[in-house]
Protein backbone atom coordinates (compact mmCIF):
# COMPACT_ATOMS: atom_id res chain seq x y z
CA UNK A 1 -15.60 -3.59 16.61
CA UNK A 2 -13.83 -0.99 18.99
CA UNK A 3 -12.29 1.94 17.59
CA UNK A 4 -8.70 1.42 18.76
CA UNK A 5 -6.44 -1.48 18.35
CA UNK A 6 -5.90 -4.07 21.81
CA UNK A 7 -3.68 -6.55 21.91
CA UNK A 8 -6.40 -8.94 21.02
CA UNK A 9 -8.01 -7.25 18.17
CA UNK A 10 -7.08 -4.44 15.56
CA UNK A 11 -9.63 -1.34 15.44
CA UNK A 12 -11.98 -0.69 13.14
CA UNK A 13 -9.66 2.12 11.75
CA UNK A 14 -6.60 -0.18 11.10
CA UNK A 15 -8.87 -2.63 9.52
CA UNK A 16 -10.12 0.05 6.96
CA UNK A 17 -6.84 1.46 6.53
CA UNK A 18 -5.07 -1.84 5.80
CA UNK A 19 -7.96 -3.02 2.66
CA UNK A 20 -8.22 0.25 1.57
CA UNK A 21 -4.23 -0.40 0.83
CA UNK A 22 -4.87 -4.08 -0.07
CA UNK A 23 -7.08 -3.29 -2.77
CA UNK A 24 -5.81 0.45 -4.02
CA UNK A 25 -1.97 -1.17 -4.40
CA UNK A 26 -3.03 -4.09 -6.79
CA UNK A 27 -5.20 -1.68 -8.13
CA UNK A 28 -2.79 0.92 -9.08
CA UNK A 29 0.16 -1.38 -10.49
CA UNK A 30 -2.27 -3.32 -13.04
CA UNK A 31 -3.72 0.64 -13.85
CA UNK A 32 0.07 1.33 -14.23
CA UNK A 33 0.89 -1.59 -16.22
CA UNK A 34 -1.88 -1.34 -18.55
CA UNK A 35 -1.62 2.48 -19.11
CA UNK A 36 2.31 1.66 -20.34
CA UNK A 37 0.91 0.37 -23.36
CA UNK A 38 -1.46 2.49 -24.32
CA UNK A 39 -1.47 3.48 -28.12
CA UNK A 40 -1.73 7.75 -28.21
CA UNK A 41 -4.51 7.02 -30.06
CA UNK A 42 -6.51 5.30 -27.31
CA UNK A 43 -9.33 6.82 -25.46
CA UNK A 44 -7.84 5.93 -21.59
CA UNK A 45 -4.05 7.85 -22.81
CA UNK A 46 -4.69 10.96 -20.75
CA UNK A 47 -7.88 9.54 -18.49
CA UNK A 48 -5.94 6.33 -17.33
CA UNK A 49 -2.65 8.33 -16.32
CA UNK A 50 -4.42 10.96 -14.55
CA UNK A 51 -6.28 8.48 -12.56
CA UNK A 52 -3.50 6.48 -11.71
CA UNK A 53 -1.88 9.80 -10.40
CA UNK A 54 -5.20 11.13 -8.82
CA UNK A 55 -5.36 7.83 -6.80
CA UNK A 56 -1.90 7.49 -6.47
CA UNK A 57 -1.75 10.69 -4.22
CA UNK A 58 -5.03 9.82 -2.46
CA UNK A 59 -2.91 6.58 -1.51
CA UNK A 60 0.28 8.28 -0.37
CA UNK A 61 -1.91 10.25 1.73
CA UNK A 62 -3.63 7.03 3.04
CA UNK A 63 0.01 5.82 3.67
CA UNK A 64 0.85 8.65 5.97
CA UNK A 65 -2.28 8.56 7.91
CA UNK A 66 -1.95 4.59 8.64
CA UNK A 67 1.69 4.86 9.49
CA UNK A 68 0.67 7.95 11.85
CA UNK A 69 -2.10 5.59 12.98
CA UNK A 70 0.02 2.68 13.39
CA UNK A 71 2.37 4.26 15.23
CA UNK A 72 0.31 5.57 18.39
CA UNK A 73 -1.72 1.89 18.63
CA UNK A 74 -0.68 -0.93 20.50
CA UNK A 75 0.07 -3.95 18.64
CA UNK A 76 -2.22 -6.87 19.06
CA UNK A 77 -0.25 -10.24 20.20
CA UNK A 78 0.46 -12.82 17.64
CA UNK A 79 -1.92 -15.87 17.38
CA UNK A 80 -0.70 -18.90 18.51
CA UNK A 81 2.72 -19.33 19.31
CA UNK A 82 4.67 -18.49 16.10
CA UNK A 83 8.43 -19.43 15.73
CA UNK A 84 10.79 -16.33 15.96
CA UNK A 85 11.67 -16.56 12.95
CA UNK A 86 8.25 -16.04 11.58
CA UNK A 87 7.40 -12.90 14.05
CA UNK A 88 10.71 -11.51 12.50
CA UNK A 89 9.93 -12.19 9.27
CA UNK A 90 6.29 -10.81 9.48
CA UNK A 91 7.65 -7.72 11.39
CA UNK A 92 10.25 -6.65 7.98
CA UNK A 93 7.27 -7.67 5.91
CA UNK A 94 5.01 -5.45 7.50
CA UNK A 95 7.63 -2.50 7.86
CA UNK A 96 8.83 -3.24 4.27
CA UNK A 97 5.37 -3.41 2.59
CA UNK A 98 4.52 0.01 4.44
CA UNK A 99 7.94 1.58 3.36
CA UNK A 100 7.73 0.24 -0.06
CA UNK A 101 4.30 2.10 -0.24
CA UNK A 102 5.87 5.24 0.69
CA UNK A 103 8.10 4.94 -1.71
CA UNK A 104 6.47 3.88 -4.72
CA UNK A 105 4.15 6.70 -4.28
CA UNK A 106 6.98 9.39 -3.75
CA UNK A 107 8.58 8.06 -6.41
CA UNK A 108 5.29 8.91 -8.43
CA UNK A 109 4.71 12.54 -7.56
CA UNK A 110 8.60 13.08 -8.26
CA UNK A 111 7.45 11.93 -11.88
CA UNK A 112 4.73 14.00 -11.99
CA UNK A 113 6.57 17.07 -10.47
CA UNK A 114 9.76 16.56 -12.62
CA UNK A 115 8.84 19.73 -14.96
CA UNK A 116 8.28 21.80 -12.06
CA UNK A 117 4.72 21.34 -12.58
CA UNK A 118 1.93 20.87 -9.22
CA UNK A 119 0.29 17.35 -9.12
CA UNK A 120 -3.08 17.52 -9.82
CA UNK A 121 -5.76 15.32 -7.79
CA UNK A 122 -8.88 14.91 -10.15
CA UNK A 123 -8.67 18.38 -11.01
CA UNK A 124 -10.04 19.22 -7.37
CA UNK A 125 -6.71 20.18 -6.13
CA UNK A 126 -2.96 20.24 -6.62
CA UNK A 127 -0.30 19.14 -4.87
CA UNK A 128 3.21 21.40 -5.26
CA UNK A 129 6.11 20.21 -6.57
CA UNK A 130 9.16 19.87 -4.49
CA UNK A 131 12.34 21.59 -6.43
CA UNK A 132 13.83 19.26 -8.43
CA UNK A 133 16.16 17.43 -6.78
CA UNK A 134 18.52 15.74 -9.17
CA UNK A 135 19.41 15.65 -12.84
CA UNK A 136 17.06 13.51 -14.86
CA UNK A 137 14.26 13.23 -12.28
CA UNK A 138 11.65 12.05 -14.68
CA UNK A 139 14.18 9.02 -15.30
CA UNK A 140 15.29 8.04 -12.16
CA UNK A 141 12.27 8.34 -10.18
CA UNK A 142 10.41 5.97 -13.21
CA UNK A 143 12.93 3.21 -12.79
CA UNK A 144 12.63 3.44 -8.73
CA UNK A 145 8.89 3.55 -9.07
CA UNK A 146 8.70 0.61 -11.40
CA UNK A 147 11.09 -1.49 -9.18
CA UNK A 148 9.82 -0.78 -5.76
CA UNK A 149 6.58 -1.43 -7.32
CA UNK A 150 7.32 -4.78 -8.38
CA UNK A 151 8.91 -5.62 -5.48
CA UNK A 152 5.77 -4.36 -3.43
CA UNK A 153 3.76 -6.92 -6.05
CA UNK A 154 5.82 -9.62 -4.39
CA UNK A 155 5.64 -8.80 -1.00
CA UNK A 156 2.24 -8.28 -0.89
CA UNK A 157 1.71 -11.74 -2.81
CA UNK A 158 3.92 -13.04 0.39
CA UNK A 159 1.43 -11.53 2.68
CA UNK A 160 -1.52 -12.36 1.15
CA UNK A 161 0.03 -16.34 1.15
CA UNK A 162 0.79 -16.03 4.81
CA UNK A 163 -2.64 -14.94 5.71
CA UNK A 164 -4.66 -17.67 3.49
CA UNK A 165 -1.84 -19.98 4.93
CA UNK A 166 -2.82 -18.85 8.94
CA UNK A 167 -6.19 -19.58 7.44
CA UNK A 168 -6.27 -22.86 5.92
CA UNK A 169 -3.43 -24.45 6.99
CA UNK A 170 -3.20 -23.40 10.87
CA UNK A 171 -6.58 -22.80 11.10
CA UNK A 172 -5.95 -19.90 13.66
CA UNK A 173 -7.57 -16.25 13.54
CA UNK A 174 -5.32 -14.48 12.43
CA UNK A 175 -7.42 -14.03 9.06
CA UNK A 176 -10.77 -13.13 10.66
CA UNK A 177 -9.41 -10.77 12.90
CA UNK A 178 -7.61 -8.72 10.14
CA UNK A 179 -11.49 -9.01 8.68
CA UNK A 180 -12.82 -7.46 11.69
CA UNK A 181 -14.48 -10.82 12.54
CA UNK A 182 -14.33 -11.42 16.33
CA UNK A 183 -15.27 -15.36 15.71
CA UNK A 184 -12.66 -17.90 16.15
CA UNK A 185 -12.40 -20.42 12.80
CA UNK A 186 -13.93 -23.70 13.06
CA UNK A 187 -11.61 -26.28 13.71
């Protein structure tokens, strides 16, 4: 698999950067869920928020790097010939699930930071807060994290449907090449 992206194939480096999203994102909102309900009494209350935190971070870190990334590669070509209503519509997916991302994760470290406190990584680094930016940061930045992260849920539930659908129902590559696989499907 080449390194950069063609406008046949995506690079090994988008490839890794888009599942190491696909599968932190899930990840993170059923870590965020859970944690929610955690009696104080439970072993995971402190462990599970400072993992979903630590990763968190790690993530919006991630995020910055791919969108860096994505932005100085050339775009492969679509497969087939989709209608253009379906490039459009892939095109706001694919900027909205990225901004979504962004946000989400903002919206976490403003959480975190709210006290005026660093964010801490795993205890192998912190991040500095930002000054607080508005009254009731904690509050606001919650509600905007727990609604761009169900709306993220969603969108990445349409993606993931649009990909098994290129797959099973078109029958085009559009799956395998998002794998890294070079093959075309069998017909």
């Amino acid at each position: 698999m080449p390194f950069l992206d063609s406008p046949q194939r995506f690079g090994w480096i988008s490839v890794a950067l888009h599942w190491l999203g696909a599968i932190a994102i899930p990840a993170l909102f059923a870590l965020g869920w859970w944690m929610t309900g955690l009696d104080y009494y439970h072993p995971w209350y402190l462990r599970a928020p400072a993992w979903h935190i630590g990763c968190g971070l790690l993530l919006f870190g991630l995020l910055i790097v791919r969108v860096a990334w994505r932005m100085t590669q050339t775009q492969p070509l679509p497969i087939g010939n989709p209608f253009p209503w379906q490039s459009r519509f892939a095109g706001w997916n694919h900027r909205l699930l990225l901004g979504l991302s962004l946000l989400v994760s903002f919206s976490g470290y403003l959480i975190v930071t709210a006290v005026g406190q660093g964010a801490s990584v795993f205890d192998l680094f912190t991040i500095a807060p930002l000054p607080v930016l508005m009254d009731r940061q904690e509050d606001v930045a919650g509600l905007m994290h727990w609604y761009t992260a169900l709306l993220l849920i969603i969108l990445s539930g349409l993606h993931a449907g649009a990909a098994l659908k290129h797959h099973f129902i078109d029958r085009d590559a559009t799956l395998y090449r998002m794998l890294g696989i070079t093959r075309e499907p069998k017909s």
